[in-house]
Protein backbone atom coordinates (compact mmCIF):
# COMPACT_ATOMS: atom_id res chain seq x y z
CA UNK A 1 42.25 186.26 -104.58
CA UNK A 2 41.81 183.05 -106.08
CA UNK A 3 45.39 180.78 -106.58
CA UNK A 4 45.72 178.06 -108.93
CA UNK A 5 46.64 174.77 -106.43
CA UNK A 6 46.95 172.18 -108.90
CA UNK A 7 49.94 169.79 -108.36
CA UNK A 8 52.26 170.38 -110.79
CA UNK A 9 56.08 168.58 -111.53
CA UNK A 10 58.15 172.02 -111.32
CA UNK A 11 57.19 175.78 -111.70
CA UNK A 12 58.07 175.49 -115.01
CA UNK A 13 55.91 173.23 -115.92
CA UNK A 14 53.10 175.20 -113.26
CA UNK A 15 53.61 178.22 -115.84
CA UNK A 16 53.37 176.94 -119.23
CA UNK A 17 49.81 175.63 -118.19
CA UNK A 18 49.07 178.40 -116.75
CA UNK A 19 49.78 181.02 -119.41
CA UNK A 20 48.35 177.95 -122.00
CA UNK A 21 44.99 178.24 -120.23
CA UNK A 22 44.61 181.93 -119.18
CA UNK A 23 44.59 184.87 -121.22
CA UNK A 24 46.92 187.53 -121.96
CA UNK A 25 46.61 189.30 -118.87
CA UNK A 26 45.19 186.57 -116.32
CA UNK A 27 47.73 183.84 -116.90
CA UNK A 28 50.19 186.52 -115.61
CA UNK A 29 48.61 188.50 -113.19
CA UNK A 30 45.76 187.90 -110.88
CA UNK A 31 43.30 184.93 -111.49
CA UNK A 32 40.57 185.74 -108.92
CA UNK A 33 40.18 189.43 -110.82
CA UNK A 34 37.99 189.89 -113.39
CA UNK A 35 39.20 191.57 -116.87
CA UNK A 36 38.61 195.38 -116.03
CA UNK A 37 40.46 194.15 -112.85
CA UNK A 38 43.22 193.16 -114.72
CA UNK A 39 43.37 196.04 -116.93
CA UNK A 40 43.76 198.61 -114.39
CA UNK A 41 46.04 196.48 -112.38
CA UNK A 42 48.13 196.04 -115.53
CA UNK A 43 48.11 199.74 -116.25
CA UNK A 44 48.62 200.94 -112.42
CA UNK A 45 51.39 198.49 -112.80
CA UNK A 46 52.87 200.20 -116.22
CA UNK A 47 52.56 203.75 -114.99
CA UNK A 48 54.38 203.17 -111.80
CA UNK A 49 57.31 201.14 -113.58
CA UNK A 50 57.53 203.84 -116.34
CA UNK A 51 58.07 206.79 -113.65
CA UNK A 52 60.75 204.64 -112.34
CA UNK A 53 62.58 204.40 -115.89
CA UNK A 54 62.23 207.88 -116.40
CA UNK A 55 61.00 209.63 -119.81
CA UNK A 56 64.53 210.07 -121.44
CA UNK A 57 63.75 208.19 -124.86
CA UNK A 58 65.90 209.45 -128.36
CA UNK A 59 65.62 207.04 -131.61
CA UNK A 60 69.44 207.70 -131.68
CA UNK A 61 70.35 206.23 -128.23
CA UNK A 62 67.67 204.33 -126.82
CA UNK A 63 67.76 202.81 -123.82
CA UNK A 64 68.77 198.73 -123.46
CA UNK A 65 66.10 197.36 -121.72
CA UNK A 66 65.45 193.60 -120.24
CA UNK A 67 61.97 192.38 -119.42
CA UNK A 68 62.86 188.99 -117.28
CA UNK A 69 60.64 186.49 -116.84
CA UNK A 70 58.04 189.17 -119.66
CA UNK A 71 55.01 186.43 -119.39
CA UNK A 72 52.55 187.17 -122.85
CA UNK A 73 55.05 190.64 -123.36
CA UNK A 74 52.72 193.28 -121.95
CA UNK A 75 54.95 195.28 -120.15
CA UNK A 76 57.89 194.53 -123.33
CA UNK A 77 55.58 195.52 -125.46
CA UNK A 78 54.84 199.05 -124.11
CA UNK A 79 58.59 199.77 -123.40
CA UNK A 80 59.01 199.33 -126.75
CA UNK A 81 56.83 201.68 -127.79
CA UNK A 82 58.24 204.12 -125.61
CA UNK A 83 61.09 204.05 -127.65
CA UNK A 84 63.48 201.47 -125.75
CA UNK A 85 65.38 198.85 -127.34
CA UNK A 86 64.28 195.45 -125.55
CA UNK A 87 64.80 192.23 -125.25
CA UNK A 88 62.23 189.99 -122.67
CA UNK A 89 62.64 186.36 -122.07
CA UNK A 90 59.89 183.70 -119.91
CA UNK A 91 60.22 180.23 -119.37
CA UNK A 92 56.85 179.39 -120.58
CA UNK A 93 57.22 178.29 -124.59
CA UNK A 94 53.29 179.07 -124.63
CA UNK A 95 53.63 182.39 -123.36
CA UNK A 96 56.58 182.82 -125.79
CA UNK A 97 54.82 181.88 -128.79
CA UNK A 98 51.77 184.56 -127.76
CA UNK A 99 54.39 187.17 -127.39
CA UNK A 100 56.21 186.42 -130.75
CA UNK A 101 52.56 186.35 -132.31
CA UNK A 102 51.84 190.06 -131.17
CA UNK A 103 54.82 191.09 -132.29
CA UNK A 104 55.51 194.96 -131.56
CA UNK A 105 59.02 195.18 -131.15
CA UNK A 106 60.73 193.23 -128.34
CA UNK A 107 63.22 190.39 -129.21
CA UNK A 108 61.87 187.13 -127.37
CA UNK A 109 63.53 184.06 -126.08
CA UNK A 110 62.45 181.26 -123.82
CA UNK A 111 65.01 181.08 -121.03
CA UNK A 112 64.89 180.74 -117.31
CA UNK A 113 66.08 183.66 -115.30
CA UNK A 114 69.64 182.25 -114.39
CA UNK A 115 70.29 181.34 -117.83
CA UNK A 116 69.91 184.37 -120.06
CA UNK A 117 73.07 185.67 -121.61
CA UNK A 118 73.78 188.88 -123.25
CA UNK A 119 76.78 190.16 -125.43
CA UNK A 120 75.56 193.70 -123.92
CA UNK A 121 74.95 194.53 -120.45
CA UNK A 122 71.33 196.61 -119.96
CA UNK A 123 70.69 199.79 -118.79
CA UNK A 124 67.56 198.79 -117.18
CA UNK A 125 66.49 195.40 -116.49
CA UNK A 126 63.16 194.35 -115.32
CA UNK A 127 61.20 191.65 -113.63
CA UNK A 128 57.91 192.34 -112.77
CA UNK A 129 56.02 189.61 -110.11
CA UNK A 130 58.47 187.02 -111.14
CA UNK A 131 60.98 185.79 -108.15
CA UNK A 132 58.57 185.84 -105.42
CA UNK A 133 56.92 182.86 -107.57
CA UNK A 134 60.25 180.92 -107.71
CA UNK A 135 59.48 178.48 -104.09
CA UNK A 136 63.28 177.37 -104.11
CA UNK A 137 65.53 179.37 -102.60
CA UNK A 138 68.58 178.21 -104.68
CA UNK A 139 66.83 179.04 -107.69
CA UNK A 140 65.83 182.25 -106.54
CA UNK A 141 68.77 183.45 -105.55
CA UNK A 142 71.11 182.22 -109.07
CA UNK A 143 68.21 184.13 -111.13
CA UNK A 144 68.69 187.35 -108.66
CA UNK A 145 72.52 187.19 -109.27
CA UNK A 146 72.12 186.62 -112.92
CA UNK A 147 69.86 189.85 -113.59
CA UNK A 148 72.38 191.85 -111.37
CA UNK A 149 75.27 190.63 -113.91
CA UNK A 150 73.30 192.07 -116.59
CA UNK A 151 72.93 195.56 -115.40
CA UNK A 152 75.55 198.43 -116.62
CA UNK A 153 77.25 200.69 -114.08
CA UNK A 154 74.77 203.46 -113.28
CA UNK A 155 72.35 201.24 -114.32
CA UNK A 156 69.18 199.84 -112.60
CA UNK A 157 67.63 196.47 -111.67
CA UNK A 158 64.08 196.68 -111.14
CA UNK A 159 62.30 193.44 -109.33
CA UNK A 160 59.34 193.60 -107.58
CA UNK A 161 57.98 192.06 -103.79
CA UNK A 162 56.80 193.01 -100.35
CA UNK A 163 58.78 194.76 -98.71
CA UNK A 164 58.53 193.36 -95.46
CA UNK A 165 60.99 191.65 -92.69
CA UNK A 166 59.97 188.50 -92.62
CA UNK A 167 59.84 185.61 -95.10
CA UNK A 168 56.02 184.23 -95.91
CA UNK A 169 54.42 181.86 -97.95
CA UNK A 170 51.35 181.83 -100.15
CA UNK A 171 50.39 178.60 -100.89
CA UNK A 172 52.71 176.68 -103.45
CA UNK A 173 53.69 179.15 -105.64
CA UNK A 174 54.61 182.25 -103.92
CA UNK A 175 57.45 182.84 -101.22
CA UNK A 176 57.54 186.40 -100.56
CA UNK A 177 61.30 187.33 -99.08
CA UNK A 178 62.59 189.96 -96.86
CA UNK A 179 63.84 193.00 -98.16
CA UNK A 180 67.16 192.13 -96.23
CA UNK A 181 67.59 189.07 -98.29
CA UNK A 182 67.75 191.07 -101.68
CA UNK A 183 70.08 193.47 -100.39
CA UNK A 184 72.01 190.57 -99.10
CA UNK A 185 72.28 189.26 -102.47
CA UNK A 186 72.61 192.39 -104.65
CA UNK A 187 74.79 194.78 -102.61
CA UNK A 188 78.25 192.41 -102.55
CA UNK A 189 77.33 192.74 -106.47
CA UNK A 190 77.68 196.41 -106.60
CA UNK A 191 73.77 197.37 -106.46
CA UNK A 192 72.55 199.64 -103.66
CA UNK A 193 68.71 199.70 -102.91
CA UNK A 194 67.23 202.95 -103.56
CA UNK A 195 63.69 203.12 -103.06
CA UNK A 196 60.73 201.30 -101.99
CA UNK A 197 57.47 201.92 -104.91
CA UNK A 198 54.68 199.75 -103.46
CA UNK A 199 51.95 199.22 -106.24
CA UNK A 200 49.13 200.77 -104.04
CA UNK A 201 46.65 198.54 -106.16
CA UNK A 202 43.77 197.30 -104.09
CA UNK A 203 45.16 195.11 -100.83
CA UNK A 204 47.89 194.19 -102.84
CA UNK A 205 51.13 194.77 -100.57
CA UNK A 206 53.76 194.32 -103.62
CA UNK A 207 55.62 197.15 -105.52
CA UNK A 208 59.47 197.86 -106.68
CA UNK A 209 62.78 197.81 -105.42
CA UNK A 210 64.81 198.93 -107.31
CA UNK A 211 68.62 198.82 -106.90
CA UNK A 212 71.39 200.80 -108.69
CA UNK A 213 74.55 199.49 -109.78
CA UNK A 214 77.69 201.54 -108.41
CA UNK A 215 80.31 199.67 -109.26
């Protein structure tokens, strides 16, 4: 599918244009699909992530949920309206600003995902096709640690790659990472991988881990 291989100063920068010159679901998912591409590749996307969550919703407790790196806010948006308290933050001001604009419940913020700070830690944090498009490892890996901070005891981080042995690259933006390397990461931090989802969308080989914090 077709990548975007304009030089750009940083991935922040690589984003903002992006979801500035896309729409709502292209700038964040695949560019070489087509809308009804994107549509059911959004919604395969929701349904699998929402079986992972579980159905437990109640207006009295909901659940704290965080929607890193949330793009234009589809996926914050429908978490919402499944009854979850959330909060979603993206670099990109532009995609930010669309969010905000569609309103629908989530609290928004433009942050980068080693800076976001919370006064509450999150029963379920997300972050859907987000770190394997961070190219430096550094960076990668102080975002990783960050979201694991943020996730309650018993509760689960939910990130998304291949899950494959071997490090590869995709052109400029994308660096997909062993499985070993998250564990290596999360599991001094008190989060044990669970399960393997892959997204079973087309040739697509990416779907999500998702870890569980035990301590």
């Amino acid at each position: 599918m077709a990548e975007d291989t304009r030089p750009y100063a940083d991935t922040r920068t690589y984003w903002d244009t992006r979801h500035a010159d896309h729409d709502e679901l292209a700038s964040g998912a695949h560019l070489g699909l087509d809308r009804p591409g994107n549509e059911i590749f959004y919604a395969q996307r929701l349904g699998t992530l929402l079986s992972l969550i579980g159905d437990l919703s109640s207006p009295a407790a909901p659940l704290f949920v965080l929607d890193a790196g949330c793009g234009k806010g589809y996926f914050a948006r429908a978490l919402a309206r499944c009854g979850h308290r959330v909060d979603a933050f993206d670099t990109s001001p532009a995609a930010i600003d669309h969010a905000r604009a569609e309103g629908g419940g989530p609290r928004y913020a433009v942050a980068a995902l080693d800076e976001w700070r919370s006064p509450w830690p999150y029963d379920i944090v997300v972050c859907v096709d987000v770190l394997f498009h961070v190219p430096d490892d550094h960076e990668w890996a102080a975002g990783l640690r960050n979201l694991a901070s943020l996730v309650r005891v018993a509760g689960r981080l939910i990130v998304t790659d291949e899950d494959t042995a071997d490090r590869t690259l995709r052109g400029d933006h994308v660096v997909h990472r062993p499985t070993a390397a998250y564990r290596a990461e999360l599991e001094p931090l008190g989060l044990r991988h669970v399960l393997f989802r892959p997204y079973g969308f087309r040739e697509d080989r990416v779907g999500f881990h998702v870890f569980t914090r035990t301590r």
